[in-house]
Protein backbone atom coordinates (compact mmCIF):
# COMPACT_ATOMS: atom_id res chain seq x y z
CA UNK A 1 0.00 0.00 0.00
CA UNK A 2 2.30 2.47 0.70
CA UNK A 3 4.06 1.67 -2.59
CA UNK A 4 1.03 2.22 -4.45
CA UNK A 5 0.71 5.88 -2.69
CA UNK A 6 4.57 6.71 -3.26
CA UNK A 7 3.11 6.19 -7.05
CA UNK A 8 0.43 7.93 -6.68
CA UNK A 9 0.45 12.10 -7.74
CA UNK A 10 -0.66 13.59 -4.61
CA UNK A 11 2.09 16.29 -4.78
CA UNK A 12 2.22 19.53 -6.30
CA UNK A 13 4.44 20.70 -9.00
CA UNK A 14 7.64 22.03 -7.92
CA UNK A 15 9.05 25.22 -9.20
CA UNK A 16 11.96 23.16 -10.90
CA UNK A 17 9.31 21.28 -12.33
CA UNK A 18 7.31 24.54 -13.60
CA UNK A 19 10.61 25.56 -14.68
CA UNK A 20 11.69 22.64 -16.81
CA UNK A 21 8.04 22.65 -18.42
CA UNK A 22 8.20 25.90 -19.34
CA UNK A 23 11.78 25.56 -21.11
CA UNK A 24 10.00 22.55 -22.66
CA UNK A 25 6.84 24.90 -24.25
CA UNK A 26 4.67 23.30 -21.78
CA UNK A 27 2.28 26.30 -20.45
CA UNK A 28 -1.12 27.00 -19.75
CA UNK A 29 -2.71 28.04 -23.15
CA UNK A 30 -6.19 29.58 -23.32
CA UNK A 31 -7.46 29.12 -27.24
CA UNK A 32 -10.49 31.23 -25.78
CA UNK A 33 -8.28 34.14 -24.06
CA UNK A 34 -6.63 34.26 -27.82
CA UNK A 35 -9.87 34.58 -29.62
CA UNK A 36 -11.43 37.44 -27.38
CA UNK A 37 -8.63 39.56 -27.65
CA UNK A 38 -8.24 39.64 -31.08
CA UNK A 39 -12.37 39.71 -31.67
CA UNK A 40 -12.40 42.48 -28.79
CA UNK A 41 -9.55 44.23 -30.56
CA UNK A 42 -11.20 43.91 -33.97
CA UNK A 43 -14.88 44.93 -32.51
CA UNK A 44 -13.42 47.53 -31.19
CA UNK A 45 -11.91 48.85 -33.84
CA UNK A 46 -14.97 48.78 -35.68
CA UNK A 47 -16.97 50.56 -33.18
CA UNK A 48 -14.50 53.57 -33.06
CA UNK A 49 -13.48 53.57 -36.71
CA UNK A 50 -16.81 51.66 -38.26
CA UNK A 51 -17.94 55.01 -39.69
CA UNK A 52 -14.72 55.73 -41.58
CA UNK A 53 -14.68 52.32 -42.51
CA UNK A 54 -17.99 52.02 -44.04
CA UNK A 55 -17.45 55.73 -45.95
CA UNK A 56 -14.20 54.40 -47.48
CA UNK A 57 -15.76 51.69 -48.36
CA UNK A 58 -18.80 53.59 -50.53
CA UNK A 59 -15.71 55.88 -51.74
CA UNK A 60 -13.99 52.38 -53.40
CA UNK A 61 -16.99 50.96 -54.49
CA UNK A 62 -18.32 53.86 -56.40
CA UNK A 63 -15.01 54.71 -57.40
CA UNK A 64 -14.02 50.95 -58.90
CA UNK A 65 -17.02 50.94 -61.01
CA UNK A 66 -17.03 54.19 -62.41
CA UNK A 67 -15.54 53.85 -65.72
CA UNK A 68 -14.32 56.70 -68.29
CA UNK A 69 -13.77 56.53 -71.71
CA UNK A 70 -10.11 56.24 -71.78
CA UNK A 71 -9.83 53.35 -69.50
CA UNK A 72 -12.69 51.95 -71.23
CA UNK A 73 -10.86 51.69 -74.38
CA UNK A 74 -7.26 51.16 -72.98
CA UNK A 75 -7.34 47.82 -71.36
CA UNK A 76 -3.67 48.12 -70.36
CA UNK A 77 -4.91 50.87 -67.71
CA UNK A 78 -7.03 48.39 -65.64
CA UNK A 79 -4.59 46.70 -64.18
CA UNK A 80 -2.97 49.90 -62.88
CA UNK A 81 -6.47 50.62 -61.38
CA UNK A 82 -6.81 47.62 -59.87
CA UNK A 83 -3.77 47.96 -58.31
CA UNK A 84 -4.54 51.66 -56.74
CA UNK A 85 -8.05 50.39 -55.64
CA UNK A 86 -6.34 47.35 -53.71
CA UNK A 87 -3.47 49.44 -52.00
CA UNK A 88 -6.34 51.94 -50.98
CA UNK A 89 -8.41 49.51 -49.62
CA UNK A 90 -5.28 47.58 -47.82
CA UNK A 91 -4.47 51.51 -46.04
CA UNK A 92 -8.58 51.50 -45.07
CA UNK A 93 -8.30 48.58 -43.20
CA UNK A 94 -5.03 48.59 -42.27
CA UNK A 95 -5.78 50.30 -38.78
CA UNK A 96 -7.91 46.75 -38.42
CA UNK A 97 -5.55 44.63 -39.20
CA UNK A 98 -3.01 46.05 -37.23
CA UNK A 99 -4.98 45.83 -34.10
CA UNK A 100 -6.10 42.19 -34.94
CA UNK A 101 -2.00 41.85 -35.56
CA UNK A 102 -1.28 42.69 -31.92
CA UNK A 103 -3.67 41.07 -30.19
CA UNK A 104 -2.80 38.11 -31.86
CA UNK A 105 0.92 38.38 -31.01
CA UNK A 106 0.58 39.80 -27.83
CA UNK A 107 -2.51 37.60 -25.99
CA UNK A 108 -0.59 34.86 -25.04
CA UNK A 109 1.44 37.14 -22.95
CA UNK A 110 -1.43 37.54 -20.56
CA UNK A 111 -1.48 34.73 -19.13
CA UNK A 112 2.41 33.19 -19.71
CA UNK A 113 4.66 36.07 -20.27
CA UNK A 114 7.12 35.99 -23.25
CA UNK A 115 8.27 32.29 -23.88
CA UNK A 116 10.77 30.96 -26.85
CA UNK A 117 11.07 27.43 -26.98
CA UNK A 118 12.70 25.58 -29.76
CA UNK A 119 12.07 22.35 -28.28
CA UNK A 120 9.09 22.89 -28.84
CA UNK A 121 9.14 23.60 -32.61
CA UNK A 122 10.72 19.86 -32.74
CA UNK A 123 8.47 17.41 -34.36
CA UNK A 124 6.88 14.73 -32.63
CA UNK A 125 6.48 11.47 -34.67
CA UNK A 126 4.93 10.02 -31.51
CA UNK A 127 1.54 12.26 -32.35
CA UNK A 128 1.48 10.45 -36.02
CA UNK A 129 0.61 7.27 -34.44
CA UNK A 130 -3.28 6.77 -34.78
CA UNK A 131 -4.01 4.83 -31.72
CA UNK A 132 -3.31 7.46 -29.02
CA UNK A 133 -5.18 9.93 -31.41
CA UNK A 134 -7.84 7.82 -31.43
CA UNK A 135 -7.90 7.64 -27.50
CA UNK A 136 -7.59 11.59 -27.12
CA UNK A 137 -11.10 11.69 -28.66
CA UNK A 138 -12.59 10.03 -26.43
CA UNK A 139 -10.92 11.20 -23.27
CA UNK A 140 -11.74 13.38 -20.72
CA UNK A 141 -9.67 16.74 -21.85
CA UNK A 142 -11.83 15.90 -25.29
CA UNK A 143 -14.66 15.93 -23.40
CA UNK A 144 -14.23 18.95 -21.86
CA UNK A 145 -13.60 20.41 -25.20
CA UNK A 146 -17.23 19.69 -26.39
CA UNK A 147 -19.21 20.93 -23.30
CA UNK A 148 -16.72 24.05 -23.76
CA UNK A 149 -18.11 24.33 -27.81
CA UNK A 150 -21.37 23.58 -26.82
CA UNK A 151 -21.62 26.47 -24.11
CA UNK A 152 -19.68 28.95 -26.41
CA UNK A 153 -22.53 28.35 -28.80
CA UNK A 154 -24.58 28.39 -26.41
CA UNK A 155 -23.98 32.06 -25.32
CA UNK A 156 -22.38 33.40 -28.05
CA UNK A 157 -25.30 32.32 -30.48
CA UNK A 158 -27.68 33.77 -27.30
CA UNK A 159 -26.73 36.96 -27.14
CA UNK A 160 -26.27 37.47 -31.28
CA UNK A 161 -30.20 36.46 -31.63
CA UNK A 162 -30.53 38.80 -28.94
CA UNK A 163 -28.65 41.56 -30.32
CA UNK A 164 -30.67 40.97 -34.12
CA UNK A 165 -33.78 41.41 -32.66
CA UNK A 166 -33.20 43.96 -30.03
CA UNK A 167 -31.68 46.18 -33.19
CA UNK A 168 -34.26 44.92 -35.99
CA UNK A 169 -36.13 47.87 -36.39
CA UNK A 170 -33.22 49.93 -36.90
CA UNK A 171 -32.18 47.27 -39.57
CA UNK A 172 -35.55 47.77 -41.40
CA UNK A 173 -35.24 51.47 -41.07
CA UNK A 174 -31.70 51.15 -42.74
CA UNK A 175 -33.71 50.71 -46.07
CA UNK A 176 -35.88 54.02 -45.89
CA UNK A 177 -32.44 56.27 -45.45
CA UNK A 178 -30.55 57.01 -48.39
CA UNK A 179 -27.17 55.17 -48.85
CA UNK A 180 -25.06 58.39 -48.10
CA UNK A 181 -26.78 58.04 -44.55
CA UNK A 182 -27.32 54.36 -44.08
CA UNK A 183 -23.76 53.53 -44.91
CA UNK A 184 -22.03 54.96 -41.71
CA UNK A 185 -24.81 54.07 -39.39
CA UNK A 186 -24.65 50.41 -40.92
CA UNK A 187 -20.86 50.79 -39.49
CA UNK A 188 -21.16 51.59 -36.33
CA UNK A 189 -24.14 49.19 -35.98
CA UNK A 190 -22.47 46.50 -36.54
CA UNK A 191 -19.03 47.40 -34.28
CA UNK A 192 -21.82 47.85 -31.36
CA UNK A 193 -23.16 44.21 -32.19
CA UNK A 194 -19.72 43.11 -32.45
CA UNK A 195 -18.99 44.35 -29.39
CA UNK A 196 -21.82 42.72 -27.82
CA UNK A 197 -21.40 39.32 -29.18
CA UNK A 198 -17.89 39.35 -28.09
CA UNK A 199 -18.68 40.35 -24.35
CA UNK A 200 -20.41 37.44 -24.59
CA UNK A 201 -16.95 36.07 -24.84
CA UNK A 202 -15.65 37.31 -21.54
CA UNK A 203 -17.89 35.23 -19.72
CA UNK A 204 -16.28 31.59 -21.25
CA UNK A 205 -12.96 33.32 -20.77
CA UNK A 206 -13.06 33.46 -16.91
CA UNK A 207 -14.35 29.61 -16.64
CA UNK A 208 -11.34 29.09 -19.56
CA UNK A 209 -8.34 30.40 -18.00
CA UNK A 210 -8.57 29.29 -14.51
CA UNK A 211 -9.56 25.89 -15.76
CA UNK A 212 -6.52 26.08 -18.00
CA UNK A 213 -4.27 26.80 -15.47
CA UNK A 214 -5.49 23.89 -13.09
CA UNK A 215 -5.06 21.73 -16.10
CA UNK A 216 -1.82 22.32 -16.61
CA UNK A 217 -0.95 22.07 -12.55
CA UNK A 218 -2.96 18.40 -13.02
CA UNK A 219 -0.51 17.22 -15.63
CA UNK A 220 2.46 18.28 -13.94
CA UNK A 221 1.49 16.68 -10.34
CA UNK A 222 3.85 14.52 -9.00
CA UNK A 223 4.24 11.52 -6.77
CA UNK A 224 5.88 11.44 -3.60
CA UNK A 225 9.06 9.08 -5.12
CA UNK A 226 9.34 12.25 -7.86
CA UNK A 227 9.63 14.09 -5.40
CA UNK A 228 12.20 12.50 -3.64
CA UNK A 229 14.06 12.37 -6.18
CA UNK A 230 14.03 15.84 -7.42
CA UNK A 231 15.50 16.72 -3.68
CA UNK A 232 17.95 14.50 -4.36
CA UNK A 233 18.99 15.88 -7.20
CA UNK A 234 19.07 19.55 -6.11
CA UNK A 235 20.12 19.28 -2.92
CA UNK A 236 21.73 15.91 -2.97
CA UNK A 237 21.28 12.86 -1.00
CA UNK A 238 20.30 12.73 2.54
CA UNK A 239 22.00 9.99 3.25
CA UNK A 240 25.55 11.49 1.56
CA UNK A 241 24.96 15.09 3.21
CA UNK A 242 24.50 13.12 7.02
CA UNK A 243 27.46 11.44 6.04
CA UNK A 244 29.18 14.41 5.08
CA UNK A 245 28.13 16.39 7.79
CA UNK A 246 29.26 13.49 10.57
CA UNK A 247 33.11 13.80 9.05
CA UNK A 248 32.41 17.54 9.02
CA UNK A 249 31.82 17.30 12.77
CA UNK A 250 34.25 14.60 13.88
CA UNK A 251 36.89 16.33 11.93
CA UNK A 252 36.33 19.61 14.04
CA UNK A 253 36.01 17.36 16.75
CA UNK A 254 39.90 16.26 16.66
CA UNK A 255 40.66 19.83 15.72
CA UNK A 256 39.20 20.76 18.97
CA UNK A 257 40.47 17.80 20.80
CA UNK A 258 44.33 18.87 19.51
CA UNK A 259 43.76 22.69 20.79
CA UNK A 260 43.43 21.24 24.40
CA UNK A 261 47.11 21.26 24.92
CA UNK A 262 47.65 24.55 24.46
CA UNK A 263 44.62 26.43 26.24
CA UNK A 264 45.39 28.21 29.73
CA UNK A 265 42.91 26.84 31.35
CA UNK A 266 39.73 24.43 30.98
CA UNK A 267 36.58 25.74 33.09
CA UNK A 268 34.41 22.77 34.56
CA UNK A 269 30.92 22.60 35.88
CA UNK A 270 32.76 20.08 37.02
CA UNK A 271 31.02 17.14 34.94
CA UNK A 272 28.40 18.76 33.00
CA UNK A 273 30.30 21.54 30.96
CA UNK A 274 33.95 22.24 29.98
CA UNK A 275 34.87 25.10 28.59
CA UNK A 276 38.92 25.49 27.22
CA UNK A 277 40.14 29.02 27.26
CA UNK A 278 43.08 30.25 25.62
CA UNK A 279 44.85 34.28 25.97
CA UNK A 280 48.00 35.94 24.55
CA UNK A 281 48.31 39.50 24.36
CA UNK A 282 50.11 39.39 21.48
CA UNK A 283 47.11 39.80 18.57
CA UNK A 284 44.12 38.42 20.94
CA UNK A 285 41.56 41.60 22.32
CA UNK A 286 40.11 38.95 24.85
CA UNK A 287 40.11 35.22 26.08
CA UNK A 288 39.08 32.95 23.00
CA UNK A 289 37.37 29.72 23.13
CA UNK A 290 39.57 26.91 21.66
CA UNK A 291 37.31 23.62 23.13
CA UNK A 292 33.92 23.05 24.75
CA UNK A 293 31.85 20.23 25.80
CA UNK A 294 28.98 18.90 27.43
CA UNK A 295 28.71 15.54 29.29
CA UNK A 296 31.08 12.70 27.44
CA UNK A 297 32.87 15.62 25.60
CA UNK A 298 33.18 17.39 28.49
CA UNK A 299 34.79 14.08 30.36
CA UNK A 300 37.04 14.17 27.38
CA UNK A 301 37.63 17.33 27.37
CA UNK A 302 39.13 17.34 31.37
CA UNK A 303 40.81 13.83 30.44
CA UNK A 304 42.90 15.71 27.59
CA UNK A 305 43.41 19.01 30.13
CA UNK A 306 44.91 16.55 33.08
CA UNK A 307 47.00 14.81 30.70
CA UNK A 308 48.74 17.59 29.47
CA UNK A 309 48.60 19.15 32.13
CA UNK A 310 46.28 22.27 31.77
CA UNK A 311 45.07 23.75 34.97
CA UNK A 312 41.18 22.41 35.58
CA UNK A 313 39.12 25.57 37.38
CA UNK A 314 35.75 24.57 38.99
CA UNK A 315 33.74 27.51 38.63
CA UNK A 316 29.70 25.88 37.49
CA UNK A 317 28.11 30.05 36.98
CA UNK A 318 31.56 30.94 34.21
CA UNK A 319 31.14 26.99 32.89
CA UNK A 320 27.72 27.18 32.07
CA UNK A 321 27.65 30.72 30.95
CA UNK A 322 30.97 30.04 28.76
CA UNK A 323 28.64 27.18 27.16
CA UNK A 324 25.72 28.88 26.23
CA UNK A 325 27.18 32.14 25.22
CA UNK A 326 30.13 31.51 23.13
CA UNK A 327 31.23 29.18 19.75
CA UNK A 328 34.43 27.83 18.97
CA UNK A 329 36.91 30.34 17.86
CA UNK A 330 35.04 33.31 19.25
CA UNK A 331 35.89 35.38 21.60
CA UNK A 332 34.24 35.61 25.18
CA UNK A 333 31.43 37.81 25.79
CA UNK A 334 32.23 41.44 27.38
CA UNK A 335 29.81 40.17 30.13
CA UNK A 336 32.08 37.98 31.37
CA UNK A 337 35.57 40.07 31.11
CA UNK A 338 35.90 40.53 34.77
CA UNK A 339 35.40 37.18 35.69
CA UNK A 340 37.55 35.41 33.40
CA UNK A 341 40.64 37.92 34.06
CA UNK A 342 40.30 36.64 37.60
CA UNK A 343 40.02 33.25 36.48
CA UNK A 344 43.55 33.85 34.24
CA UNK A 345 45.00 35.75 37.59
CA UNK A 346 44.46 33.11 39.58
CA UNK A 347 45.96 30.31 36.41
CA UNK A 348 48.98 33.00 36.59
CA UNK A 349 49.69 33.05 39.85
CA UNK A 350 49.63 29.01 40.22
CA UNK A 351 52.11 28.87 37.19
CA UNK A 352 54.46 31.06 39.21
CA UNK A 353 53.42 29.21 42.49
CA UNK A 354 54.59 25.80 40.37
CA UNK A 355 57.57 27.39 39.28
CA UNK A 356 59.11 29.45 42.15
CA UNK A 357 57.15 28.37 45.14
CA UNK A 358 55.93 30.40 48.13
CA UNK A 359 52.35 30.77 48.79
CA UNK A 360 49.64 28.52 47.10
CA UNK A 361 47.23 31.16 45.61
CA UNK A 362 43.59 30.64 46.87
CA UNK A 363 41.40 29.30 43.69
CA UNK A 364 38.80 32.00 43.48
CA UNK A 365 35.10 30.54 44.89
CA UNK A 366 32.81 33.47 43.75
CA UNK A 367 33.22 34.91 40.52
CA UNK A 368 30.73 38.01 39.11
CA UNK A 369 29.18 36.05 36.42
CA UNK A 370 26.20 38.47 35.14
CA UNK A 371 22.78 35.96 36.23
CA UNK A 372 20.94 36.74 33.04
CA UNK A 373 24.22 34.68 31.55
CA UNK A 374 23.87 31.65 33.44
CA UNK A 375 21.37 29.45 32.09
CA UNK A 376 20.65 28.13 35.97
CA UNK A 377 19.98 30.95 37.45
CA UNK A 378 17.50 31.89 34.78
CA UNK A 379 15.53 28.58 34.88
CA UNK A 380 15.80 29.12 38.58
């Protein structure tokens, strides 16, 4: 069972997986966002310029089939003619095509940005085969497909029989006017239908695109084993990286354990915490941490002090503030100046004791270790 859920897409698509769809061509595509731009941009057009339109149309027309008697009689003029009345007509319309250009070229960017793929301009002889084609008719994204033809129809078809008979007696009055004055109000009637029956559009555009876009999210889901593996491959595996960071650790363990030796002195709680403290004042500002230990480590730690003989202090408050407060290779808190200067005084003092004699220097029993530093005395 749980091998059968590992294989199961539950997951969502990662952003590497978005990624490497997107370099592929793979994107959400609206057919329907497509067509009511370019219909809005063309209905549009018309509405604004449908006057115009219409008057330069009357203006070709009459002018294409009037006729004088020189180009009656000179066929090698017609051509010529022809050739002004198309490039006349092209400039007419050319406002229209131009929008219909743009919001051809530029619709997809609404909902996918700019995207250039050239894998995806690579055939596919996999789509030649018949049998899969055959089984994308009758699946469920082909399904979908016909309900969404069948409602576009619906509504689209709707709201045109709506718009014929809501205008139809300005229709039938279009034949009492004369054509001077029917022409541009023909034009303009027909950009506000336009306009209409492609509002109608908007509405199969909102169900469209966000059904799009979970469609695409569907086919890119992923099972939990995918996913798995994709964090292996990014980030590597888990297993390797504890491994890593276990040599990472005992390395800086023995680097630790061989800085011992030369530390001034090793702080102890006694068994809980050590803390090994080095000072020169030759390039150090304060007392740096070279070792420090809880429990085992700390045993260790004391173990490796007493065998090379590095003077042990038993001071629990400095030991357990030491521990919380400070890293390996840092420096000692300013908190904790006072007390560790007499901690080094007193290692001092027993060096020269050890060395010249005299009087035994009394260890130091109470040191000023700030209480919002010691992790007992806050728990306390």
């Amino acid at each position: 069972m749980a091998e059968d859920s590992d294989l199961e897409k539950t997951e969502l698509p990662s952003q590497r997986r978005l990624d490497q769809a997107r370099e592929k061509g793979q994107v959400a595509r609206s057919r329907e966002l497509s067509t009511f731009a370019v219909l809005l941009a063309g209905g549009a057009t018309l509405w604004f310029m449908g006057a115009s339109l219409t008057q330069h149309m009357v203006e070709s027309l009459r002018t294409g089939l009037t006729l004088d008697k020189e180009l009656a009689f000179n066929t090698q003029l017609i051509i010529p003619r022809l050739y002004d009345l198309a490039l006349d007509a092209l400039i007419t319309f050319s406002p229209l095509l131009l929008a219909v250009m743009l919001a051809a070229a530029f619709s997809p960017l609404l909902l996918n940005g700019w995207l250039f793929s050239i894998e995806a301009l690579q055939p596919q002889f996999s789509r030649m085969n018949p049998l899969p084609g055959i089984a994308r008719m009758f699946s469920m994204h082909s399904l979908v497909e016909l309900s969404k033809a069948i409602g576009k129809s619906i509504v689209v078809g709707g709201v045109a029989a709506w718009v014929i008979w809501h205008n139809k007696d300005v229709v039938m009055a279009l034949s009492t006017q004369s054509v001077d004055a029917s022409i541009p109000q023909m034009g303009h009637l027909v950009g506000a239908s336009f306009m209409a029956i492609v509002g109608a559009m908007l509405l199969i555009v909102m169900i469209d695109v966000p059904f799009q876009l979970w469609d695409h999210n569907k086919k890119l889901m992923m099972t939990k084993e995918e996913v798995r593996q994709e964090a292996k491959e990014t980030e590597g595996d888990p297993m390797v990286k504890g491994r890593i960071r276990s040599l990472q650790r005992e390395a800086a363990r023995r680097r630790m354990m061989s800085a011992i030796p030369t530390a001034d002195v090793v702080v102890t709680n006694p068994t809980h915490y050590a803390v090994a403290l080095k000072y020169s004042d030759k390039g150090m500002r304060a007392p740096v941490v070279v070792a420090k230990g809880s429990h085992l480590l700390a045993l260790r730690i004391r173990e490796i002090a007493e065998e090379n003989h590095v003077p042990i202090l038993e001071a629990p408050p400095l030991a357990r503030a030491l521990h919380k407060h400070t890293d390996l290779g840092e420096s000692i808190p300013e908190a904790l100046y006072t007390a560790v200067a007499e901690v080094l005084a007193y290692i001092y003092k027993l060096r020269l004791y050890e060395k010249q004699g005299g009087v035994r220097p009394q260890q130091p029993n109470v040191l000023p270790v700030p209480a919002e530093l010691d992790p007992a005395a806050i728990t306390a």
